[in-house]
Protein backbone atom coordinates (compact mmCIF):
# COMPACT_ATOMS: atom_id res chain seq x y z
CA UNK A 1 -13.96 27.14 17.74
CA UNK A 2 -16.27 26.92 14.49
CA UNK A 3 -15.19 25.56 10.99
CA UNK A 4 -13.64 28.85 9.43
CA UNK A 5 -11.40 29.22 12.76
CA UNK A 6 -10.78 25.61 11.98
CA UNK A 7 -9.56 25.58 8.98
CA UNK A 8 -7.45 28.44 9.80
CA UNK A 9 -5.66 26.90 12.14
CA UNK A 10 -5.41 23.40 10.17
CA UNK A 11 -3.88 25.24 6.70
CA UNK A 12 -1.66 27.40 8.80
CA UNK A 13 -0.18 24.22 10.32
CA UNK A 14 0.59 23.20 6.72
CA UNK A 15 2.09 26.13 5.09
CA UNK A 16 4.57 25.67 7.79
CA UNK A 17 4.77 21.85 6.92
CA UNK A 18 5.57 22.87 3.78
CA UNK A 19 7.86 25.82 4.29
CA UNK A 20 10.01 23.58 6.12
CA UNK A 21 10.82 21.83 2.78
CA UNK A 22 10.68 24.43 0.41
CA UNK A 23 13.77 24.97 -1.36
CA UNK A 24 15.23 21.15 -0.62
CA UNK A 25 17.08 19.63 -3.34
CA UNK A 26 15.84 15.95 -4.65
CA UNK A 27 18.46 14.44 -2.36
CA UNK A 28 18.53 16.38 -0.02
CA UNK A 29 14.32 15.00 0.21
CA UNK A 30 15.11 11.72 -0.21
CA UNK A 31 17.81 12.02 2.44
CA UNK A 32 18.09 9.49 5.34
CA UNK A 33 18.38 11.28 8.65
CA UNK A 34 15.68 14.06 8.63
CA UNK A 35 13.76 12.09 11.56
CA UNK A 36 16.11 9.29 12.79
CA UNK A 37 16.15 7.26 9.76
CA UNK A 38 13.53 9.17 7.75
CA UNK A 39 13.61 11.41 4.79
CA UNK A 40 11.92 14.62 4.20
CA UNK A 41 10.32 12.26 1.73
CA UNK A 42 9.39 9.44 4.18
CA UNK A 43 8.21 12.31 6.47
CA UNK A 44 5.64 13.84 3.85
CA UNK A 45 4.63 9.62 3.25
CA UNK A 46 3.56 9.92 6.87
CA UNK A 47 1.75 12.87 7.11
CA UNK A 48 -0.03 11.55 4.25
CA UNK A 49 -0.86 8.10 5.61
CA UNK A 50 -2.13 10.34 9.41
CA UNK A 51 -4.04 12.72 7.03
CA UNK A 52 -5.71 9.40 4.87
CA UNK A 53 -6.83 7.77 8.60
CA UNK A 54 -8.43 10.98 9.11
CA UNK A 55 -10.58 10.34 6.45
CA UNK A 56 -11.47 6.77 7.43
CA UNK A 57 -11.68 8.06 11.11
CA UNK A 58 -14.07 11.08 10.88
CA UNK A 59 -16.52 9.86 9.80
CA UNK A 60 -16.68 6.74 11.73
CA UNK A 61 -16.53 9.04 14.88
CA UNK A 62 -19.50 11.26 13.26
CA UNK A 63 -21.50 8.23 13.25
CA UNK A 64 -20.96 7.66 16.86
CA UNK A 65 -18.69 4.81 15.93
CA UNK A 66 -15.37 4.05 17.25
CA UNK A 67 -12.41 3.21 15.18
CA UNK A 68 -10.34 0.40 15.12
CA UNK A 69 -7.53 0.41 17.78
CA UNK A 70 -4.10 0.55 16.38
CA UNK A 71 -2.78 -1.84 18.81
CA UNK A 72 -5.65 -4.32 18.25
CA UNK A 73 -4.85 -4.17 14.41
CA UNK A 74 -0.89 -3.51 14.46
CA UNK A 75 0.35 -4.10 17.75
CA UNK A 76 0.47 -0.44 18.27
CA UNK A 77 0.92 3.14 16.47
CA UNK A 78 4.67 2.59 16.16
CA UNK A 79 3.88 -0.86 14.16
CA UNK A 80 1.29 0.69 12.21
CA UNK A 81 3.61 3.93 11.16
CA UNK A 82 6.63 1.30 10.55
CA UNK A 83 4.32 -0.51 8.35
CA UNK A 84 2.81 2.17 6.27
CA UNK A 85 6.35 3.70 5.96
CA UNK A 86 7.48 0.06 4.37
CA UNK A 87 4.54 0.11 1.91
CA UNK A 88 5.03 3.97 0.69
CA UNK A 89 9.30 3.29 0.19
CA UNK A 90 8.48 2.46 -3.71
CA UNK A 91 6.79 4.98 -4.42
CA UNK A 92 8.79 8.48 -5.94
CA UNK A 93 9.77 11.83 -4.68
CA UNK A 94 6.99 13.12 -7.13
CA UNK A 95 4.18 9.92 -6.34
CA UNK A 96 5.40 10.68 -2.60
CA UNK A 97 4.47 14.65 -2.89
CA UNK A 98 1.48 14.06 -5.05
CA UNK A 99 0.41 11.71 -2.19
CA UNK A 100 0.81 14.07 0.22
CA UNK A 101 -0.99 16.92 -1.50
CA UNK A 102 -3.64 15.10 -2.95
CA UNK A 103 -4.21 13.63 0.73
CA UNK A 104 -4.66 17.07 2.15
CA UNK A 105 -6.96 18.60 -0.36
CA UNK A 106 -9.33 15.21 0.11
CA UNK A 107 -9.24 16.47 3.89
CA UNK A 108 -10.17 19.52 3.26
CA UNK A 109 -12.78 19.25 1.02
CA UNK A 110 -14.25 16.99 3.42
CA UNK A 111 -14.10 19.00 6.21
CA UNK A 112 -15.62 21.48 3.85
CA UNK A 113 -18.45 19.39 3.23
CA UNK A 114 -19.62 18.86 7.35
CA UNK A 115 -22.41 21.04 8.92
CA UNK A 116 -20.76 24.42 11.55
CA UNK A 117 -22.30 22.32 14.43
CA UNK A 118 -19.23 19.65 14.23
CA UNK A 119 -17.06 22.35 14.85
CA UNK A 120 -18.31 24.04 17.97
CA UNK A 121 -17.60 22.57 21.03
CA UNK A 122 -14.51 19.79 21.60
CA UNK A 123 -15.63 16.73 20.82
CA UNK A 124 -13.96 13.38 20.16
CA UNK A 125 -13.84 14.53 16.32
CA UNK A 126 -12.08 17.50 16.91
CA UNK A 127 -9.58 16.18 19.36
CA UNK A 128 -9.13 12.97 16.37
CA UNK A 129 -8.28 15.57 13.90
CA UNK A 130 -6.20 18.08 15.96
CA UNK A 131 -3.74 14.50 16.81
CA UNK A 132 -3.76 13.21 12.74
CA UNK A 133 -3.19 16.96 11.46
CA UNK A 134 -2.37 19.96 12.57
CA UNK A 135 -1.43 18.97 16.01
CA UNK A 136 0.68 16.52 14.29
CA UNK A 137 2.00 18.35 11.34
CA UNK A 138 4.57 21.01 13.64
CA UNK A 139 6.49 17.90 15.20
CA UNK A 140 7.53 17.17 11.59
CA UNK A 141 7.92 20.74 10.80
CA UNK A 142 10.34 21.20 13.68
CA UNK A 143 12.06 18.63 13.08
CA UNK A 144 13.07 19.47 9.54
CA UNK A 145 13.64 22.66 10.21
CA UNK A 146 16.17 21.40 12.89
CA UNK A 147 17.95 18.70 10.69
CA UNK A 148 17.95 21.31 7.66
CA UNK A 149 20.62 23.41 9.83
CA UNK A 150 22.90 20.36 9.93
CA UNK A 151 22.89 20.54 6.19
């Protein structure tokens, strides 16, 4: 894969993210259920907070540094996402969706910024930011296109 293939691939991802909101009321957004308990706004919180560690994690890993373990910090992913859902609750539909797309655009003006040669061949990079983004962003997609046909 090189960067332009990439990128493709990683904005594609979030269109779809994004299509699967499009059109949502404000309550339907901020309405329990979307993922279990989550909203559509507590889901866009998440991606957020997967797309932020990204940007603390890539680099690390381009330095030939390992991050942080999630369980040695949190007692696991679930902790971690239970806690970082917990801290984003106060902020608004509008802070929550600013958030999210301010997030993104960070990510990809970083990725931006990195030489073609991190890009092509699989490398613990890649595989760290196919799991934090668009690996990650069709499970929420799904799912809120599935709980949107219960609406």
């Amino acid at each position: 894969m090189d960067k332009t293939r990439l990128l493709n691939r990683l904005e594609k991802a979030w269109t779809e993210l994004k299509e699967a909101f499009s059109g949502l009321s404000e309550a339907q957004l901020t309405q329990p259920g979307a993922t279990e308990e989550w909203s559509v706004k507590d889901l866009l919180a998440h991606v957020a907070t997967w797309d932020q560690e990204a940007l603390h994690s890539l680099p690390m890993i381009l330095e030939g540094r390992r991050p942080p373990r999630y369980k040695d910090l949190y007692g696991g992913i679930d902790a971690f996402n239970a806690l970082k859902s917990t801290e984003k609750q106060a902020l608004s539909l509008a802070e929550t969706i600013e958030h999210f797309e301010r997030s993104h655009q960070s990510l990809v003006e970083m990725l931006l910024s990195l030489p073609e040669e991190n890009f092509l061949r699989e490398s613990r990079f890649l595989r760290r930011l196919r799991l934090d983004t668009y690996g990650h962003y069709p499970l929420h997609a799904r799912a809120i296109r599935e709980w949107r046909k219960t609406l």
